[in-house]
C-alpha atoms as a PDB file:
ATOM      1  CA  UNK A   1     187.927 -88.342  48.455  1.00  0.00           C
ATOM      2  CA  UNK A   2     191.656 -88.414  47.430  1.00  0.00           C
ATOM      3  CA  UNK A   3     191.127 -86.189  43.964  1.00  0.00           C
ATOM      4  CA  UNK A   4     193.908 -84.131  45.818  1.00  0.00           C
ATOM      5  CA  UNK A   5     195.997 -86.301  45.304  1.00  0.00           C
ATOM      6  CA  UNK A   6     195.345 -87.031  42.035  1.00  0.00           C
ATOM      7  CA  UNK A   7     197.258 -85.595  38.846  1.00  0.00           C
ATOM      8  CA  UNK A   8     195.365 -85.456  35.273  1.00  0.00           C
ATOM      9  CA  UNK A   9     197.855 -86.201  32.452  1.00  0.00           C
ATOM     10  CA  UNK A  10     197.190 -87.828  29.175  1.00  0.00           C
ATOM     11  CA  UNK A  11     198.118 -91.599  28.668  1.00  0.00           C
ATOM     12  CA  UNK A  12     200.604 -90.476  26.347  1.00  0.00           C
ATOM     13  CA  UNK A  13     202.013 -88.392  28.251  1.00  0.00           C
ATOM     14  CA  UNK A  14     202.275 -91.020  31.413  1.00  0.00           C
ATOM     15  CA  UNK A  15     203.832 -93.613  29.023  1.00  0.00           C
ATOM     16  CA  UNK A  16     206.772 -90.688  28.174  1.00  0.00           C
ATOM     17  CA  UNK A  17     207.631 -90.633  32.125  1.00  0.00           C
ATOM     18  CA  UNK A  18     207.864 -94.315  32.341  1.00  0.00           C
ATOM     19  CA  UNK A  19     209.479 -94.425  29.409  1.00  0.00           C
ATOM     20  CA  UNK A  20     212.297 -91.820  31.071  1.00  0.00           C
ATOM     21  CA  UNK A  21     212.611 -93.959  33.561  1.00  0.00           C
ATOM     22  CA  UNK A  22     210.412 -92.666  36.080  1.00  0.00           C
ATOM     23  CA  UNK A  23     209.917 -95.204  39.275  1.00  0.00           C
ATOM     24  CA  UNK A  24     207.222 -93.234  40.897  1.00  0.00           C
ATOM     25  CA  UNK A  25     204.528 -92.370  38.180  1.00  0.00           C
ATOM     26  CA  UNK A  26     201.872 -94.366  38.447  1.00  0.00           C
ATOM     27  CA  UNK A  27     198.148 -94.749  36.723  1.00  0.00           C
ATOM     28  CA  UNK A  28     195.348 -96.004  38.909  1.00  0.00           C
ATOM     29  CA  UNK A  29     191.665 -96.087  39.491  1.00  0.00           C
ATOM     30  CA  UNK A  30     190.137 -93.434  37.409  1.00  0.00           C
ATOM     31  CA  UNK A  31     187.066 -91.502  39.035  1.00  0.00           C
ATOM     32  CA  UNK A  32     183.635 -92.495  38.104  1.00  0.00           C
ATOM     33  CA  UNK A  33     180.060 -90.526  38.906  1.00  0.00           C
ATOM     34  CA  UNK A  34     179.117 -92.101  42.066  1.00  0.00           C
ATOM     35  CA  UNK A  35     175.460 -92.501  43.694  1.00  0.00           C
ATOM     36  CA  UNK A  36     174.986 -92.977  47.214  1.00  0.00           C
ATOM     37  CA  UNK A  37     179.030 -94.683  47.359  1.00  0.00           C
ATOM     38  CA  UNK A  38     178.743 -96.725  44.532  1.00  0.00           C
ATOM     39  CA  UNK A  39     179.724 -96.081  40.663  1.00  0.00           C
ATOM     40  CA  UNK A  40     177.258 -95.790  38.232  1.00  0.00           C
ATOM     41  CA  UNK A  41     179.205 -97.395  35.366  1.00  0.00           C
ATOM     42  CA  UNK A  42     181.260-100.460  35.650  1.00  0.00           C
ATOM     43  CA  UNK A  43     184.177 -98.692  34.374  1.00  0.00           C
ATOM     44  CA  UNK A  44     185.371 -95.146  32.485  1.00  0.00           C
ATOM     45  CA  UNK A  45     184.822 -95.001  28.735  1.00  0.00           C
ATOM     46  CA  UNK A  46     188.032 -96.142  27.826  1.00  0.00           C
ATOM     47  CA  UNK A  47     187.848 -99.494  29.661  1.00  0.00           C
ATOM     48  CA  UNK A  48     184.805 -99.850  29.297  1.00  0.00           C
ATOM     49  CA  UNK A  49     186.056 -99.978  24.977  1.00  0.00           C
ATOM     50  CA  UNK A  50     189.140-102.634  25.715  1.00  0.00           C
ATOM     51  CA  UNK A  51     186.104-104.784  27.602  1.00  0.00           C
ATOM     52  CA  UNK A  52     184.180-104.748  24.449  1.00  0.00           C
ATOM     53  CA  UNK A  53     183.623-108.145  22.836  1.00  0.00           C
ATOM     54  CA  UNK A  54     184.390-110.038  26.670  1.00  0.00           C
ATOM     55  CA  UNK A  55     182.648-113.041  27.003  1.00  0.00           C
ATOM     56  CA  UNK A  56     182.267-112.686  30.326  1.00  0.00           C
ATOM     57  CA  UNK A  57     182.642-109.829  32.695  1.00  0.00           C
ATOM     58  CA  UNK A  58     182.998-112.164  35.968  1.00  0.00           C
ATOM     59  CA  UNK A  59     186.060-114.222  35.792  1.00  0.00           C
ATOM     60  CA  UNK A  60     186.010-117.714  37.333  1.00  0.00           C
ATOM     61  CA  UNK A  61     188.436-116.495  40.085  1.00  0.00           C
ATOM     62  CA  UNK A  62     185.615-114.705  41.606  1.00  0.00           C
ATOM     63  CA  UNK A  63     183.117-117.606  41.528  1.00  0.00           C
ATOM     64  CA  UNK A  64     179.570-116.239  42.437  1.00  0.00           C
ATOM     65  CA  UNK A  65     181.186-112.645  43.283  1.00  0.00           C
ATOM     66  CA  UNK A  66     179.864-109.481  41.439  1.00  0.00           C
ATOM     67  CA  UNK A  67     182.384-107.079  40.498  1.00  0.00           C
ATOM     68  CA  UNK A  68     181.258-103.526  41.169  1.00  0.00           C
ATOM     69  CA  UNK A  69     183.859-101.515  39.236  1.00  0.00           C
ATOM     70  CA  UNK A  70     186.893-102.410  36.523  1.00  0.00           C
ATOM     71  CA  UNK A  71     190.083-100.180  36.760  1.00  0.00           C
ATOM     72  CA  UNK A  72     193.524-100.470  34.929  1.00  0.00           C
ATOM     73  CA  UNK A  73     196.748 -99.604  36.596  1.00  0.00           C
ATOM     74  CA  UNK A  74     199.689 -99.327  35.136  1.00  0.00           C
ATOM     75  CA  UNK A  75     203.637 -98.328  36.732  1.00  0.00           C
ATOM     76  CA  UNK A  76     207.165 -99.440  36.062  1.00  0.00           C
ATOM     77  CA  UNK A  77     210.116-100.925  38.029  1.00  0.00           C
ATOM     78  CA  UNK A  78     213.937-101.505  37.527  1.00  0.00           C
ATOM     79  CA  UNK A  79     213.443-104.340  39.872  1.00  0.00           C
ATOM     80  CA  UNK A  80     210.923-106.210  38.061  1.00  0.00           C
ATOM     81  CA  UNK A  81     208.371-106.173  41.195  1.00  0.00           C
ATOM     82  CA  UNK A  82     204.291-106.556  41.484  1.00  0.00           C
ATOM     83  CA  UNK A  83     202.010-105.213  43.609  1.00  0.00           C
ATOM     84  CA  UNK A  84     200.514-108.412  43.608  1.00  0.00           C
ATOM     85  CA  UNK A  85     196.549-108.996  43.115  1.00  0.00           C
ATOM     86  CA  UNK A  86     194.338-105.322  43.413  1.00  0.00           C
ATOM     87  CA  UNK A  87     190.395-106.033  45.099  1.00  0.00           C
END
């Protein structure tokens, strides 16, 4: 597990430190109850709301694939830079 790692903050709070300037913050996968390795919700509460009203919860890019969990991640950078497509 990598909670260790982790850092609990409100979203508020993480948009301040972006906001400030700060490179390094960043806002990733947010832990879900798991059973046997997998999640037992497709995403936490608060995604789970912005998905509300979705016509569909598979987009076309992943064909026939079934997504297993939905994350958001958020960070910032001076030089404009992506961390390309997250799987």
């Amino acid at each position: 597990s990598d909670d260790v790692s982790r850092e609990k903050t409100t979203f508020g709070d993480f948009c301040r430190e972006l906001e400030s300037g700060n490179e390094l913050a960043y806002l990733t996968t947010q832990a879900l109850e798991d059973a046997d390795g997998c999640p037992k919700s497709l995403a936490a509460d608060h995604v789970l709301k912005l998905l509300t009203g979705c016509q569909s919860l598979r987009p076309n890019l992943i064909g026939n694939l079934t997504p297993v969990q939905y994350n958001m991640w958020f960070g910032r950078s001076s030089e404009g830079s992506s961390s390309g497509l997250h799987h």
